[in-house]
N, C-alpha and C. Protein backbone atom coordinates (compact mmCIF):
# COMPACT_ATOMS: atom_id res chain seq x y z
N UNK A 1 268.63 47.68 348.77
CA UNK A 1 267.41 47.39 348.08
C UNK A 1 266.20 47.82 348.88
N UNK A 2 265.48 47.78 348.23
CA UNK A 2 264.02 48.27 348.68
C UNK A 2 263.14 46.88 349.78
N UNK A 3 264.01 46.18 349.83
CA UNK A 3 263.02 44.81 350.69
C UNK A 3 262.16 45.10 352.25
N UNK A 4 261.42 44.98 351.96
CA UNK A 4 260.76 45.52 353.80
C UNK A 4 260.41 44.01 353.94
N UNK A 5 260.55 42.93 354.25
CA UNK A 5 260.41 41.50 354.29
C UNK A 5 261.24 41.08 354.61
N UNK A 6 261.49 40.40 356.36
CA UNK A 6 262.38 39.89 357.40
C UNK A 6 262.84 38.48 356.29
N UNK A 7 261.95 37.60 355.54
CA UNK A 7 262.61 36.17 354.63
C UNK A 7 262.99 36.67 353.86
N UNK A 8 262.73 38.16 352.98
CA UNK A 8 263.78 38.62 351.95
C UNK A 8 264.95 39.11 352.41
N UNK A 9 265.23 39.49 353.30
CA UNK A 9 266.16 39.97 353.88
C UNK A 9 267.21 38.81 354.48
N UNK A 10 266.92 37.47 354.87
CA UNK A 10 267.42 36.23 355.23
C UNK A 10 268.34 36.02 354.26
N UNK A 11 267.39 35.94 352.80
CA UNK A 11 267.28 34.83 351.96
C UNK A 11 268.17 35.87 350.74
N UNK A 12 268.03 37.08 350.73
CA UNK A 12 269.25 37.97 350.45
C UNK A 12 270.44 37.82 351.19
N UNK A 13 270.86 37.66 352.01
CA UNK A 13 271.97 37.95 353.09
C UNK A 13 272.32 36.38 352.53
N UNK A 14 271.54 35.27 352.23
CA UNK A 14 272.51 33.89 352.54
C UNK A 14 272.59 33.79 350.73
N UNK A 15 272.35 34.83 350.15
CA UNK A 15 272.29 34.44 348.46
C UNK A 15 273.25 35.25 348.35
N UNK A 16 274.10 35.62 349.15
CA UNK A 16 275.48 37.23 348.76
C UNK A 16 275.25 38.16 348.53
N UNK A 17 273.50 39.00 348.90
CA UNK A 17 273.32 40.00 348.10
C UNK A 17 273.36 41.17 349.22
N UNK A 18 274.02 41.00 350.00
CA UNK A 18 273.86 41.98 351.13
C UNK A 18 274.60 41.28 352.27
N UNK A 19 275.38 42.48 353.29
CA UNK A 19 276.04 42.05 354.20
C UNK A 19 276.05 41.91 355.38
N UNK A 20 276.60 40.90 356.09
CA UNK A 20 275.86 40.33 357.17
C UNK A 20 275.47 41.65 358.49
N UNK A 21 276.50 42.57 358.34
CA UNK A 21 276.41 43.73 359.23
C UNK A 21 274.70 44.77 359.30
N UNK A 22 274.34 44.49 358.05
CA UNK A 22 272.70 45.00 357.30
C UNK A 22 272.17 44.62 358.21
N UNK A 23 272.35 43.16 358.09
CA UNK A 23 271.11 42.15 358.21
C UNK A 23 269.97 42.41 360.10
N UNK A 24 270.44 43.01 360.61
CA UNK A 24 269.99 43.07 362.35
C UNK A 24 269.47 44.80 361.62
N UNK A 25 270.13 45.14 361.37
CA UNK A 25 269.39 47.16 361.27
C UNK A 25 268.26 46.59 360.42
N UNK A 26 268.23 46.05 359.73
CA UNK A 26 266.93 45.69 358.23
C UNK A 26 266.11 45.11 359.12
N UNK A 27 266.17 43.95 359.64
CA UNK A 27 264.87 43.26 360.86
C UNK A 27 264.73 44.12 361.41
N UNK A 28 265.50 45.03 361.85
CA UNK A 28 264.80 45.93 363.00
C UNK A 28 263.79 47.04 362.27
N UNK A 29 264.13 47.54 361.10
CA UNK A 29 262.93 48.44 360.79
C UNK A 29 262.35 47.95 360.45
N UNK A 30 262.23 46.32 359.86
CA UNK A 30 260.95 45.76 359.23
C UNK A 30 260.17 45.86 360.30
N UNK A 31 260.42 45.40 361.72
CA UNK A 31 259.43 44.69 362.83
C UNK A 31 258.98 46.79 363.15
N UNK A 32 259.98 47.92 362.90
CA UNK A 32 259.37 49.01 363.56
C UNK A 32 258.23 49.47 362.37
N UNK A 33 258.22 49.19 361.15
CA UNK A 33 257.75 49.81 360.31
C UNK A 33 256.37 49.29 360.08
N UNK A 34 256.49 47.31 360.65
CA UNK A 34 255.47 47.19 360.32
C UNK A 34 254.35 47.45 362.20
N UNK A 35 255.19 48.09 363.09
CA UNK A 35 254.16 48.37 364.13
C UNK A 35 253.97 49.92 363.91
N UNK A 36 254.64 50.87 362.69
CA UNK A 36 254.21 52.39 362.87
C UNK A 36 253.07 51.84 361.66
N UNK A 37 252.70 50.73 360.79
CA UNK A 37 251.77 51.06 359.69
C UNK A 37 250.66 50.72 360.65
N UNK A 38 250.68 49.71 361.36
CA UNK A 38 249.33 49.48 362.49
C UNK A 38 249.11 50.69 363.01
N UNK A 39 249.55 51.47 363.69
CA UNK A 39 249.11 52.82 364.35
C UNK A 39 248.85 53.50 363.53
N UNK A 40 249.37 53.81 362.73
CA UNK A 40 248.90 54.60 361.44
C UNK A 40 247.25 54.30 361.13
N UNK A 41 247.07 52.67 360.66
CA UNK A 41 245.95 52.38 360.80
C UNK A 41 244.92 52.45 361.66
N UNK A 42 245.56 52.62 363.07
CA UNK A 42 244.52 52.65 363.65
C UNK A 42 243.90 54.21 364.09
N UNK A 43 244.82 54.78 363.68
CA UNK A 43 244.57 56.47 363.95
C UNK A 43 243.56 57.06 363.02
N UNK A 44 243.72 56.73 361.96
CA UNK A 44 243.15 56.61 360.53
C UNK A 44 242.04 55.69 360.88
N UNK A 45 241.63 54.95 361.17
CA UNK A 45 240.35 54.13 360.92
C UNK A 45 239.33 54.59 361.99
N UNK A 46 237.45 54.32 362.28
CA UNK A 46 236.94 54.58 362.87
C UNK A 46 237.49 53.39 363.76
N UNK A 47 237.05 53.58 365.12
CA UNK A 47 237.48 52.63 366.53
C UNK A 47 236.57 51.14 366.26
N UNK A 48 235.24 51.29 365.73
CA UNK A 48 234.70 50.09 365.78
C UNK A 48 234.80 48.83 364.45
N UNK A 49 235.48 49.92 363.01
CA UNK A 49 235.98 48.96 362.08
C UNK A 49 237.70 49.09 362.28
N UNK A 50 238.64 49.57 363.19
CA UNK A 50 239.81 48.45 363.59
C UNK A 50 239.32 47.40 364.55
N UNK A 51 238.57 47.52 365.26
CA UNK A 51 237.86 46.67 366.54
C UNK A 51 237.92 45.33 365.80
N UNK A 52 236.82 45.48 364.56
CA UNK A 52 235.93 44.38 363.56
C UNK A 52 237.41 43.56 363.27
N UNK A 53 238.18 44.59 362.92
CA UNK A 53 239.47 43.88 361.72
C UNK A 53 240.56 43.23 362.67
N UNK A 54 240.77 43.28 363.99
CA UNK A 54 241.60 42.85 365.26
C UNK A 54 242.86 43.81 364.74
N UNK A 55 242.63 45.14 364.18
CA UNK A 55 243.63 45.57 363.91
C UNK A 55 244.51 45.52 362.52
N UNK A 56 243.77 44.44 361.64
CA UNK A 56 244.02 44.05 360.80
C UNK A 56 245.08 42.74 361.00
N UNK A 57 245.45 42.44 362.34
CA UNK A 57 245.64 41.18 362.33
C UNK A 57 245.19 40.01 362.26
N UNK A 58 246.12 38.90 361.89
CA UNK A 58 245.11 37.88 360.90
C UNK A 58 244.73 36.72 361.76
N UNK A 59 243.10 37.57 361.61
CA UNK A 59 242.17 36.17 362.81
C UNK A 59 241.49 35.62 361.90
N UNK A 60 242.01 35.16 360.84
CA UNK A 60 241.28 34.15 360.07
C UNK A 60 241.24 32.57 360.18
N UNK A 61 242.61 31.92 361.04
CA UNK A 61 242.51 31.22 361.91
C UNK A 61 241.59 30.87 363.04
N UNK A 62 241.03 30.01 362.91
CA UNK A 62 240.14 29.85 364.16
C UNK A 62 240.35 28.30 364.97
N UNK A 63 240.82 27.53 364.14
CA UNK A 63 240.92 26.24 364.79
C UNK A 63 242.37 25.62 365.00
N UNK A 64 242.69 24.51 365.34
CA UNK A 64 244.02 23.65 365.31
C UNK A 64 243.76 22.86 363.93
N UNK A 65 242.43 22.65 363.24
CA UNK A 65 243.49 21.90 362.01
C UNK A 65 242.96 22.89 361.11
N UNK A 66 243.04 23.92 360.81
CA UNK A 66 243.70 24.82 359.98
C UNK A 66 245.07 24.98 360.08
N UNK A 67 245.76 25.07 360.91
CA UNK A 67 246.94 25.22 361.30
C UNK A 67 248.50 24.73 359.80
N UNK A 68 247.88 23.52 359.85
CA UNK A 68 248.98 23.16 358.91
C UNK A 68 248.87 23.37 357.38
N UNK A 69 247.64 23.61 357.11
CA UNK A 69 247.04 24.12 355.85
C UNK A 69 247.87 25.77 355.31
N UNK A 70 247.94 26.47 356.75
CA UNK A 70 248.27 27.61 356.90
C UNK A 70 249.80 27.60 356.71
N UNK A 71 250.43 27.34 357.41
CA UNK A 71 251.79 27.03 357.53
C UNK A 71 252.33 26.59 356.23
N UNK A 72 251.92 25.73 355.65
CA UNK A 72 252.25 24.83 354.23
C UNK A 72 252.19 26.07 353.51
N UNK A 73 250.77 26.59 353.94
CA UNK A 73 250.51 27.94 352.34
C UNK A 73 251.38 29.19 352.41
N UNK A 74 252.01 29.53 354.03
CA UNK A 74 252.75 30.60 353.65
C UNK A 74 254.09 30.35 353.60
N UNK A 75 254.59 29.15 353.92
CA UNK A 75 255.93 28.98 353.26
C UNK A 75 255.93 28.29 351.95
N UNK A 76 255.04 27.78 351.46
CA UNK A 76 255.01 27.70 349.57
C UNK A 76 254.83 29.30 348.74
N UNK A 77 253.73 30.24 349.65
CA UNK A 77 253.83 31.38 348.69
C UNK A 77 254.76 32.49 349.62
N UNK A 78 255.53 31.85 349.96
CA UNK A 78 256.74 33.15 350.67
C UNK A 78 257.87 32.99 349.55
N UNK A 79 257.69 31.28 349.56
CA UNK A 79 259.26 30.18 348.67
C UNK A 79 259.07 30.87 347.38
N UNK A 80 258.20 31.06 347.18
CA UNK A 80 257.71 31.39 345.58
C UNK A 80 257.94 33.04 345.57
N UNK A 81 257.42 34.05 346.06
CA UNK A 81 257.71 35.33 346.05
C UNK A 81 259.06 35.70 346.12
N UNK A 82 259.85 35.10 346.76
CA UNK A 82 260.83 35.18 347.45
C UNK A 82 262.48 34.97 346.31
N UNK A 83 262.09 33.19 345.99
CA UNK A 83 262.56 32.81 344.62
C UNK A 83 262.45 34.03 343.70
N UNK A 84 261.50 35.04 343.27
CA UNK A 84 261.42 35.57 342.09
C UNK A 84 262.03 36.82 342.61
N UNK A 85 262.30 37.20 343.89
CA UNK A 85 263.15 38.19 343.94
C UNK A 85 264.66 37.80 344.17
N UNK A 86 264.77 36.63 344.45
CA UNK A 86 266.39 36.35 344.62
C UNK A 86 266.97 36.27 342.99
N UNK A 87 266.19 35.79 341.97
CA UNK A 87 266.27 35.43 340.84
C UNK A 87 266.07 36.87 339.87
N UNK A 88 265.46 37.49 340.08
CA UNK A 88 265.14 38.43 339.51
C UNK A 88 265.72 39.68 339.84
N UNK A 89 266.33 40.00 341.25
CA UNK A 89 267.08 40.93 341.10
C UNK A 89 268.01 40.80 342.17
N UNK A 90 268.61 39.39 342.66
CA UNK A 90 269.86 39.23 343.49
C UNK A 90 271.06 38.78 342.30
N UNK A 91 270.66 37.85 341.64
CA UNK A 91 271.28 36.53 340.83
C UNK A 91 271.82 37.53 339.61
N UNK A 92 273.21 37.42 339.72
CA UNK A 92 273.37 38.32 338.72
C UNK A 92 273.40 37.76 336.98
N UNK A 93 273.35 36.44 336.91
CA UNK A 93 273.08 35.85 335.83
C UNK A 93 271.65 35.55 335.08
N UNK A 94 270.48 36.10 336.29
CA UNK A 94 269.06 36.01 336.24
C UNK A 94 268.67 37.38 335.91
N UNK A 95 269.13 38.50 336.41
CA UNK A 95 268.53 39.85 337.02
C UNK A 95 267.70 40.18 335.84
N UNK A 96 266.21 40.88 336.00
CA UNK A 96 265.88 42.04 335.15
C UNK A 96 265.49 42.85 335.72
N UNK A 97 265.04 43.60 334.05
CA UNK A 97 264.44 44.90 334.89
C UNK A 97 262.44 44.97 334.93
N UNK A 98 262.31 43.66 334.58
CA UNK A 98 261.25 43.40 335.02
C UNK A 98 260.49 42.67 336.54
N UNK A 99 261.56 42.60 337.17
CA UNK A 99 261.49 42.02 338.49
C UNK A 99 260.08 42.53 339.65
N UNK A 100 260.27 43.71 339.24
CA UNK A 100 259.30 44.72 340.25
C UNK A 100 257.88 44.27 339.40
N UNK A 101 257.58 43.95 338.56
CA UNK A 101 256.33 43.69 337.55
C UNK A 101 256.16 41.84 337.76
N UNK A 102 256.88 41.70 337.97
CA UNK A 102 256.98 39.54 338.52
C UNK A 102 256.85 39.31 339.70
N UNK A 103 257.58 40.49 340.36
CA UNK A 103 257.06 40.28 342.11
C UNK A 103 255.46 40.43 342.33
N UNK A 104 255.32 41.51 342.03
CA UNK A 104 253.61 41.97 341.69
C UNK A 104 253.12 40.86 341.70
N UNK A 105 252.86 40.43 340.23
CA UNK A 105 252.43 39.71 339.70
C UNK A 105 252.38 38.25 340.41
N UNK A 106 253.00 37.75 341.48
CA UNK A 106 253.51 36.68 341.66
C UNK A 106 252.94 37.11 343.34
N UNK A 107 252.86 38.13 344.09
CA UNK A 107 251.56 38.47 345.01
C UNK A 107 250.40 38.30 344.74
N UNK A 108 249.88 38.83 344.30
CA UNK A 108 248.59 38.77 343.39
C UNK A 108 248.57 36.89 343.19
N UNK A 109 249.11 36.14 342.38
CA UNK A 109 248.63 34.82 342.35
C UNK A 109 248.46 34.79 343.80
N UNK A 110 249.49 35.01 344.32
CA UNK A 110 249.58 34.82 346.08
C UNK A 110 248.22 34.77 346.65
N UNK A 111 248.11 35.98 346.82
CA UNK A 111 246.86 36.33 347.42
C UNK A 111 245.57 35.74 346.36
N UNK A 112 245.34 35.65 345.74
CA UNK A 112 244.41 34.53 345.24
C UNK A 112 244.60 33.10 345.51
N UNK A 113 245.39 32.88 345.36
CA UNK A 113 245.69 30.97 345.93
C UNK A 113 245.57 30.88 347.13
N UNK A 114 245.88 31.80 348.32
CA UNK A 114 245.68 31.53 349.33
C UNK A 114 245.26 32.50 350.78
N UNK A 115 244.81 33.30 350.16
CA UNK A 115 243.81 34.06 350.85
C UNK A 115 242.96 33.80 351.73
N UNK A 116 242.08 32.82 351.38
CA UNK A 116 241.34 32.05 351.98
C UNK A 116 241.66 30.62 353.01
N UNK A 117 243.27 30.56 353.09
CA UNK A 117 243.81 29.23 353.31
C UNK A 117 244.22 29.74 354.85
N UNK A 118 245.26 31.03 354.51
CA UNK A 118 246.08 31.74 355.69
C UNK A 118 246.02 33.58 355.68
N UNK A 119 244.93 33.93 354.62
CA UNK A 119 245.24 35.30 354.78
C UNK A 119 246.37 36.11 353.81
N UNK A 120 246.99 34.84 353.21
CA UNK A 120 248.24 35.26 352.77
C UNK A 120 249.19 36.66 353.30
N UNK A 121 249.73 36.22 354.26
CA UNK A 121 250.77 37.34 354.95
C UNK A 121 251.76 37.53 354.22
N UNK A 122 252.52 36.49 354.08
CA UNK A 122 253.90 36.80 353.47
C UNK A 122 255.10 37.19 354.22
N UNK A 123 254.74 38.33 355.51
CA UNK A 123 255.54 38.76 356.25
C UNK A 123 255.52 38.75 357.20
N UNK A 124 255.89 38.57 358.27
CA UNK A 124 255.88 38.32 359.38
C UNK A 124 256.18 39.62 360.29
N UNK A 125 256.63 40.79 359.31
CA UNK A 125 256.71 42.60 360.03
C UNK A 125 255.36 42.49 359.74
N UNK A 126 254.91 42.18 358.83
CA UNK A 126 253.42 42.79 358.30
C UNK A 126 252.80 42.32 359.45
N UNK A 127 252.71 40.94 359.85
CA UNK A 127 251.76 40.32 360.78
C UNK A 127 252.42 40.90 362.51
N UNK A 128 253.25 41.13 362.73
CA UNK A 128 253.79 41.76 364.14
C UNK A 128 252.99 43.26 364.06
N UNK A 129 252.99 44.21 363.22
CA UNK A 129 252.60 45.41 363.52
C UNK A 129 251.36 45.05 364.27
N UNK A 130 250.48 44.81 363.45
CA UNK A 130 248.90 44.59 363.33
C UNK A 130 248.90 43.82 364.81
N UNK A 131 249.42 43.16 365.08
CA UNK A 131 249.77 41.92 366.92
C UNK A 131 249.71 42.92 367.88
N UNK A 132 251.20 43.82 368.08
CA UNK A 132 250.96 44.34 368.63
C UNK A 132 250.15 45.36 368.95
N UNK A 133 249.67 46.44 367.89
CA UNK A 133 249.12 47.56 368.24
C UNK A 133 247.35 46.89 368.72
N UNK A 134 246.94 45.77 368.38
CA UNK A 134 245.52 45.40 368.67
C UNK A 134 245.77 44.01 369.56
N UNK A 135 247.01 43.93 370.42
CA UNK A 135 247.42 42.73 371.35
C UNK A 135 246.34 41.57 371.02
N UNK A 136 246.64 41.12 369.50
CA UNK A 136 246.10 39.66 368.60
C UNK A 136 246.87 39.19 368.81
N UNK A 137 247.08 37.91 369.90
CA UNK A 137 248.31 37.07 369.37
C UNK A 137 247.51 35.08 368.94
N UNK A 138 246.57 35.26 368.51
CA UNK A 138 246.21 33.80 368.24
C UNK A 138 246.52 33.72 367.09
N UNK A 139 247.34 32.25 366.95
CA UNK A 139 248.50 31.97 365.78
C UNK A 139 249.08 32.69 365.04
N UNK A 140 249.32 33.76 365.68
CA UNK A 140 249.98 34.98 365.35
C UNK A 140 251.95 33.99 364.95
N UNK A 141 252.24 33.01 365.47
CA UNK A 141 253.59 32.07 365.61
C UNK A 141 253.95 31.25 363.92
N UNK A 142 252.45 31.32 363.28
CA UNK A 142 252.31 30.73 362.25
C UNK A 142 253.17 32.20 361.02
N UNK A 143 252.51 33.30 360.92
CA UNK A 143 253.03 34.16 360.33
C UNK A 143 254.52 34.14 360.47
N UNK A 144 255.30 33.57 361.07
CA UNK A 144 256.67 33.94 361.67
C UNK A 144 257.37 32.36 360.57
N UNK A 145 256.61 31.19 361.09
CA UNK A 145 257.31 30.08 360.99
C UNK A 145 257.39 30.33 359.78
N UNK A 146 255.60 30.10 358.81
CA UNK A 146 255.63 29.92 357.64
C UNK A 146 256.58 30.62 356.25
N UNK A 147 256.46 31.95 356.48
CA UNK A 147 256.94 32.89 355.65
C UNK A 147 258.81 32.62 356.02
N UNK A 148 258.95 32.40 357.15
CA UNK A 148 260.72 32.65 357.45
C UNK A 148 261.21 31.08 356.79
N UNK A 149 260.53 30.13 357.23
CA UNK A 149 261.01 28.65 356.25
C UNK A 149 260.66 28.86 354.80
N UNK A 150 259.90 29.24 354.54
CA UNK A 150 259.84 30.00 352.79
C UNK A 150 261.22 30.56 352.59
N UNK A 151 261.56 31.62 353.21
CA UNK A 151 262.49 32.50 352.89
C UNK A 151 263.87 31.72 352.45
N UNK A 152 263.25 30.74 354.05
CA UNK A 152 265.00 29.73 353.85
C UNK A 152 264.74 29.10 352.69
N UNK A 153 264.06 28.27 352.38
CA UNK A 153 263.94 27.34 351.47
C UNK A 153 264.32 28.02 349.88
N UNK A 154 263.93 28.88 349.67
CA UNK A 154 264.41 29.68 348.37
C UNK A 154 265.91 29.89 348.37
N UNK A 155 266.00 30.51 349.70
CA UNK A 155 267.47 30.82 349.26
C UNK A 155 268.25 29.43 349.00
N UNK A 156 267.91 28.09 349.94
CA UNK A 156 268.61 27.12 349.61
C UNK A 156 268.51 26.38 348.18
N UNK A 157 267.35 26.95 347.65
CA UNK A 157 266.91 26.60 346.14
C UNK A 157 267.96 27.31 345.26
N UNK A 158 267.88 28.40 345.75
CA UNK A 158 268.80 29.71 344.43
C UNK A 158 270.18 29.07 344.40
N UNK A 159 270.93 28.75 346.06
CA UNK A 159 272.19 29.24 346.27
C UNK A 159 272.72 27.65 345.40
């Protein structure tokens, strides 16, 4: 499948949709793919708006009690993205062929509900590229927890 998402890739592997031998080569290009899109970005961008953006890693965090606000929001909209791809095109009693148009669709709420909460990551390759290539690591730990207990939590929902 097309998944570039370390909790889709979990939460596939513990729903039967893929085999456990995958599962280490798939993390590994998620975490390389999402540090060649940071360089990419930063090659591509002028030096003083990647500077502004930390690389595009997410310094929208600034305090300790944001923290759990954050955490809550990206493992509710990971659980939720996540659900509609295990359901939509793991589950063979669920599957369509509208899945790719529900995932969308079901980002998009994402990133409107909580944009403003955590940035809405979702991924935790997404949030490693952007870390390393602009060495951001403040609550950079949150992108990892939130989205990967999402991941679990769906699959334990589906299975």
């Amino acid at each position: 499948g097309s998944h570039f998402n370390p909790p889709f890739t979990l939460a596939i592997y513990l729903c039967g949709g893929m085999e456990l031998s995958m599962v280490a080569p798939y993390l590994a290009c998620h975490l390389v793919g999402g540090v060649l899109g940071a360089v990419m970005a930063k090659v591509n961008l002028e030096r003083e708006n990647f500077a502004k953006a930390h690389g595009a890693a997410f310094a929208l965090l600034q305090s300790d009690s944001e923290i759990g606000g954050a955490v809550f929001g990206e493992l509710a909209m990971t659980c939720l993205v996540t659900m509609v791809v295990l359901l939509g095109a793991v589950n063979a009693n669920t599957r369509s062929l509208l899945v790719p148009f529900m995932v969308g669709c079901t980002v998009i709420i994402n990133i409107l509900a909580g944009g403003d909460v955590s940035g809405t990551c979702l991924n935790p390759a997404r949030a490693f590229g952007p870390a390393i290539v602009s060495n951001y690591w403040v609550y950079h730990w949150v992108y990892w927890v939130g989205p990967t207990a999402g991941g679990l939590i769906a699959a334990a929902l589906v299975r």
